[in-house]
N, C-alpha and C. Protein backbone atom coordinates (compact mmCIF):
# COMPACT_ATOMS: atom_id res chain seq x y z
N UNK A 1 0.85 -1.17 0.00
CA UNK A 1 0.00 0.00 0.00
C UNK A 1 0.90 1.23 0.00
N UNK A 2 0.55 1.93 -0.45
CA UNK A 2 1.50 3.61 -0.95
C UNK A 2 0.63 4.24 -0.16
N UNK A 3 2.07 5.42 0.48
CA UNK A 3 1.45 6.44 1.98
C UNK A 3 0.28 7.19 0.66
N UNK A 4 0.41 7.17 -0.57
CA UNK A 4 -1.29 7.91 -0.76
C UNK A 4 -2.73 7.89 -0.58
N UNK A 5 -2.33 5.81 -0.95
CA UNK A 5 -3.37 5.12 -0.67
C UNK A 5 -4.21 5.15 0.90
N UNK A 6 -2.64 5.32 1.33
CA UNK A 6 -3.19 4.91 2.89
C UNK A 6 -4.03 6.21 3.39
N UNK A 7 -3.30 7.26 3.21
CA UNK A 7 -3.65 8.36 3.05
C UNK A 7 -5.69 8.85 2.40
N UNK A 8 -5.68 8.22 1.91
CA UNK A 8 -7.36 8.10 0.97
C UNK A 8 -8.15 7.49 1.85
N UNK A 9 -7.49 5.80 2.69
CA UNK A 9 -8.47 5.40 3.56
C UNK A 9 -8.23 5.56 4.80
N UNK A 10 -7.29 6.75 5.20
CA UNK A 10 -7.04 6.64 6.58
C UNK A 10 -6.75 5.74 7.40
N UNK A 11 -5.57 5.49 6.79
CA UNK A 11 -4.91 4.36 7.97
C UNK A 11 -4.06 4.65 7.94
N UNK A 12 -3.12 4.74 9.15
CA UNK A 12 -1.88 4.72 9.93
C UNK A 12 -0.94 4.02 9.48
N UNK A 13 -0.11 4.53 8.83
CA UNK A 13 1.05 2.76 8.08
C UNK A 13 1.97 2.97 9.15
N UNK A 14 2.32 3.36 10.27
CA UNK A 14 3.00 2.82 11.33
C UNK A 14 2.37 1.56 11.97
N UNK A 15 1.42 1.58 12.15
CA UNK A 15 0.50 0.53 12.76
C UNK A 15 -0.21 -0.83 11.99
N UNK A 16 0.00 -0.30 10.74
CA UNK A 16 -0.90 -1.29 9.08
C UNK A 16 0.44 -2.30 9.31
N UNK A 17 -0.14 -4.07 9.63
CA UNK A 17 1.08 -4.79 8.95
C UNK A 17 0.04 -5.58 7.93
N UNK A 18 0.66 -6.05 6.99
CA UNK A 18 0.45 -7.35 6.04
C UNK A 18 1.00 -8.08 6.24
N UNK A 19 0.42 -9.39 5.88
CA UNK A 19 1.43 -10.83 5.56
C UNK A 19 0.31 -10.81 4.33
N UNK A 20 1.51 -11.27 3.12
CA UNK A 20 1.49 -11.77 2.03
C UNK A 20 1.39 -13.39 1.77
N UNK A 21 0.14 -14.27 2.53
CA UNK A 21 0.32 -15.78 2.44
C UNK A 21 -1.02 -16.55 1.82
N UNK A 22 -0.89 -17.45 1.70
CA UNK A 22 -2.36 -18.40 1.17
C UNK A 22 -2.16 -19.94 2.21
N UNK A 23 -1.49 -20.02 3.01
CA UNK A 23 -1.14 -21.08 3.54
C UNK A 23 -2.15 -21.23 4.94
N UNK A 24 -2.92 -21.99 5.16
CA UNK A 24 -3.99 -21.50 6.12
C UNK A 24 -3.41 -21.79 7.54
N UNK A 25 -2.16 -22.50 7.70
CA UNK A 25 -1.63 -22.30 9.07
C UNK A 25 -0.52 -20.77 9.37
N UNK A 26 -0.34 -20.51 8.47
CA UNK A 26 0.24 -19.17 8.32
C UNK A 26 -0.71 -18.27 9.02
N UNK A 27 -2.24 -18.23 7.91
CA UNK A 27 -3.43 -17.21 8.51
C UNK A 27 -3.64 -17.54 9.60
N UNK A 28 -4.12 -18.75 10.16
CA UNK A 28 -5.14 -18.89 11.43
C UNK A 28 -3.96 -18.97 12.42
N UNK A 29 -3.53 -20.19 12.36
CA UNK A 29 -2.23 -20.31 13.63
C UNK A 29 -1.91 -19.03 13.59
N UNK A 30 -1.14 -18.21 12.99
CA UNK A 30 -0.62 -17.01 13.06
C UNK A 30 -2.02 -16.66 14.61
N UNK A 31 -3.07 -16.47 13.57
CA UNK A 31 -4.24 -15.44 14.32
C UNK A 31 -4.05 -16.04 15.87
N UNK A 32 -4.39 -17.49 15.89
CA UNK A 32 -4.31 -17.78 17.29
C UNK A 32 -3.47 -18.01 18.26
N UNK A 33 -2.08 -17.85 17.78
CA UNK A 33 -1.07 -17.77 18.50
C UNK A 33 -0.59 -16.25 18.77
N UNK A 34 0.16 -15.85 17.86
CA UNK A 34 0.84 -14.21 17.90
C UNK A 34 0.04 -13.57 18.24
N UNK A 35 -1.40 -13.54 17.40
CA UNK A 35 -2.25 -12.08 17.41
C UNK A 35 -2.97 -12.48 18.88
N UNK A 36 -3.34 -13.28 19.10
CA UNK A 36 -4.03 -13.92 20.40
C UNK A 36 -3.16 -13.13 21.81
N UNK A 37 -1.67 -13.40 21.59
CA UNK A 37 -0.81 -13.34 22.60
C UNK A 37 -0.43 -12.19 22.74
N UNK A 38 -0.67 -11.44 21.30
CA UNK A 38 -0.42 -9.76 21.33
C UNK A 38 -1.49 -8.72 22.19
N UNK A 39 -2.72 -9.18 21.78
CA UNK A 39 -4.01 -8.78 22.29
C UNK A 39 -4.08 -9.25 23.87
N UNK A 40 -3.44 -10.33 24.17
CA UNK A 40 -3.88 -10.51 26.05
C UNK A 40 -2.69 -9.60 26.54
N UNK A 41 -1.38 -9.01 25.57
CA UNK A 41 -0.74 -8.23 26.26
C UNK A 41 -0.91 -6.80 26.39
N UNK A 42 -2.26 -6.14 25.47
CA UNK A 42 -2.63 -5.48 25.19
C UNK A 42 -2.55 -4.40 24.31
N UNK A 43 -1.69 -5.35 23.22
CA UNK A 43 -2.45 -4.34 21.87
C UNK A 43 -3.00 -4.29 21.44
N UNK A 44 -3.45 -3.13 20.87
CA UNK A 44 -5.23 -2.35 20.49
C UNK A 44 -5.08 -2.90 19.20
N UNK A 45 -5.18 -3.95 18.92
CA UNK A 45 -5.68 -4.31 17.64
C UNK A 45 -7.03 -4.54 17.77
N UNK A 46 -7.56 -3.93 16.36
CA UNK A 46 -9.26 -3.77 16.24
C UNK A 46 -9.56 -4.38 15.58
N UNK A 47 -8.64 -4.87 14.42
CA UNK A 47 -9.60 -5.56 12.95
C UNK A 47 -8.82 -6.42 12.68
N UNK A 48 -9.11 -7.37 12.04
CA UNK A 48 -8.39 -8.42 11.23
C UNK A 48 -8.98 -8.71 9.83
N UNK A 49 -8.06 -8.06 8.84
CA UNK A 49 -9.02 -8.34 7.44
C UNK A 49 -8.17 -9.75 6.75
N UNK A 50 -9.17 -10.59 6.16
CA UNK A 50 -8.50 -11.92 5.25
C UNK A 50 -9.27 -10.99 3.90
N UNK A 51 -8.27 -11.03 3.50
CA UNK A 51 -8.59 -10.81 1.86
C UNK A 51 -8.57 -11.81 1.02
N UNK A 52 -9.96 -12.38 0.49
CA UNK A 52 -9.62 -13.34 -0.62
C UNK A 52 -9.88 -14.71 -0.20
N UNK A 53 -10.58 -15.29 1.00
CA UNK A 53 -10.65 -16.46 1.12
C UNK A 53 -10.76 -17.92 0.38
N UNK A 54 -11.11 -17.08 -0.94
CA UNK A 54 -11.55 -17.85 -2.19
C UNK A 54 -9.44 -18.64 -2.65
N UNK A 55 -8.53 -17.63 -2.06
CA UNK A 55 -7.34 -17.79 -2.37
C UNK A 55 -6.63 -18.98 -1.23
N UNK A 56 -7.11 -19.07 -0.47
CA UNK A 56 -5.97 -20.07 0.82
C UNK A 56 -6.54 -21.10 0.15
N UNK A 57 -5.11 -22.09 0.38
CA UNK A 57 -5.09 -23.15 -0.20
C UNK A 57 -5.33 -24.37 0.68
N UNK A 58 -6.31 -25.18 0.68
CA UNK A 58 -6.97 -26.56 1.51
C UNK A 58 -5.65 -27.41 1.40
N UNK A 59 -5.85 -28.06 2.55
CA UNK A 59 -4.83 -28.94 2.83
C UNK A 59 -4.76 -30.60 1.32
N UNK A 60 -5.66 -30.84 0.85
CA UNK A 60 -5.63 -31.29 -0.62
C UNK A 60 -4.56 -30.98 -1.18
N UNK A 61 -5.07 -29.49 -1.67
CA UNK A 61 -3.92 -29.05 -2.89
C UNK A 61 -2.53 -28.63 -2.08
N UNK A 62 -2.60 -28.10 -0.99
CA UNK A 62 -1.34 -28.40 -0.33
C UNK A 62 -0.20 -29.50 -0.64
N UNK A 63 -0.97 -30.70 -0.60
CA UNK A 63 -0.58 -31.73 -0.41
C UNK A 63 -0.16 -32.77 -1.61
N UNK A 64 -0.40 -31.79 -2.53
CA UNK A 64 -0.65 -33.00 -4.25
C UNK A 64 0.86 -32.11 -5.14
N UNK A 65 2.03 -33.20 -5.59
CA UNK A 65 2.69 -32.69 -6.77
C UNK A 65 2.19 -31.98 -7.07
N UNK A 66 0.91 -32.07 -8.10
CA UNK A 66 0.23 -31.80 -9.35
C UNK A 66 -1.04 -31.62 -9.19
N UNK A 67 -1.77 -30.78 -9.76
CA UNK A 67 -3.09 -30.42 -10.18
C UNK A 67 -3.98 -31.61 -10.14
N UNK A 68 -2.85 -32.43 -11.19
CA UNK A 68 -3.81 -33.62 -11.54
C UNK A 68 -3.50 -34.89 -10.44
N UNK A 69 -3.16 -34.59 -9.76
CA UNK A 69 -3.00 -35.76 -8.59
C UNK A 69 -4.61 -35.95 -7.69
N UNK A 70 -4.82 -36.85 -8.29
CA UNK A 70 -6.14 -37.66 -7.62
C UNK A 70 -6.25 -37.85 -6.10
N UNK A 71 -7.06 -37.21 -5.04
CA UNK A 71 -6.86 -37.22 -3.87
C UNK A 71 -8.26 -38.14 -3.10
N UNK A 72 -7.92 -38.74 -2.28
CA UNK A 72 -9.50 -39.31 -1.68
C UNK A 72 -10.51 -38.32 -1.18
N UNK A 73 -11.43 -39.07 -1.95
CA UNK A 73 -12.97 -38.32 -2.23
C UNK A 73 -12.74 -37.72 -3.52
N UNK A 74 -11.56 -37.13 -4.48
CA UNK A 74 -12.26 -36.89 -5.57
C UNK A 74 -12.83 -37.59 -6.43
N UNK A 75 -13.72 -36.97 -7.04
CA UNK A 75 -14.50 -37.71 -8.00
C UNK A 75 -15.10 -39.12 -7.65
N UNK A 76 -15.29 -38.92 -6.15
CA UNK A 76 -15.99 -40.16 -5.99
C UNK A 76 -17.67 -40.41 -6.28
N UNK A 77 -17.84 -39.77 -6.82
CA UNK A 77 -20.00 -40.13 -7.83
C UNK A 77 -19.37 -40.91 -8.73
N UNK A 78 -18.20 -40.58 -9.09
CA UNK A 78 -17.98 -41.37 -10.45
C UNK A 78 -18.03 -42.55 -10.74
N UNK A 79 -18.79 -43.42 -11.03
CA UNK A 79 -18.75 -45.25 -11.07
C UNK A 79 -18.28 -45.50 -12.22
């Protein structure tokens, strides 16, 4: 984000962090460990935005070489 942008929606970029991840122990663990442990020490954190949920990646595709790597339960209607 550029101090203009930030600037337009009013936010503080001393205080604005990002993480750049799709890895869902990254997002959540992160949330329930650090941010959890930050907040009982009392920082004023107010919001937590996930951008994109449609983007973190399920432990499946985590887990497959390839696209095309067949995982249990896919395509199981198929007879």
């Amino acid at each position: 984000m550029t101090p203009e942008q930030a600037a337009i929606l009013g936010i503080d970029l001393d205080r604005y962090i990002s993480y750049d991840v799709n890895s869902p122990e990254l997002i959540f663990d992160r949330i329930e460990t650090e941010i959890n442990a930050m907040c009982d020490a009392g920082a004023p954190i107010k919001l937590i935005i996930i951008d994109s949920l449609n983007n973190i990646q399920g432990r499946r595709s985590m887990n497959a070489d390839t696209i095309m790597t067949q995982q249990i339960g896919d395509r199981s209607h198929d007879t």
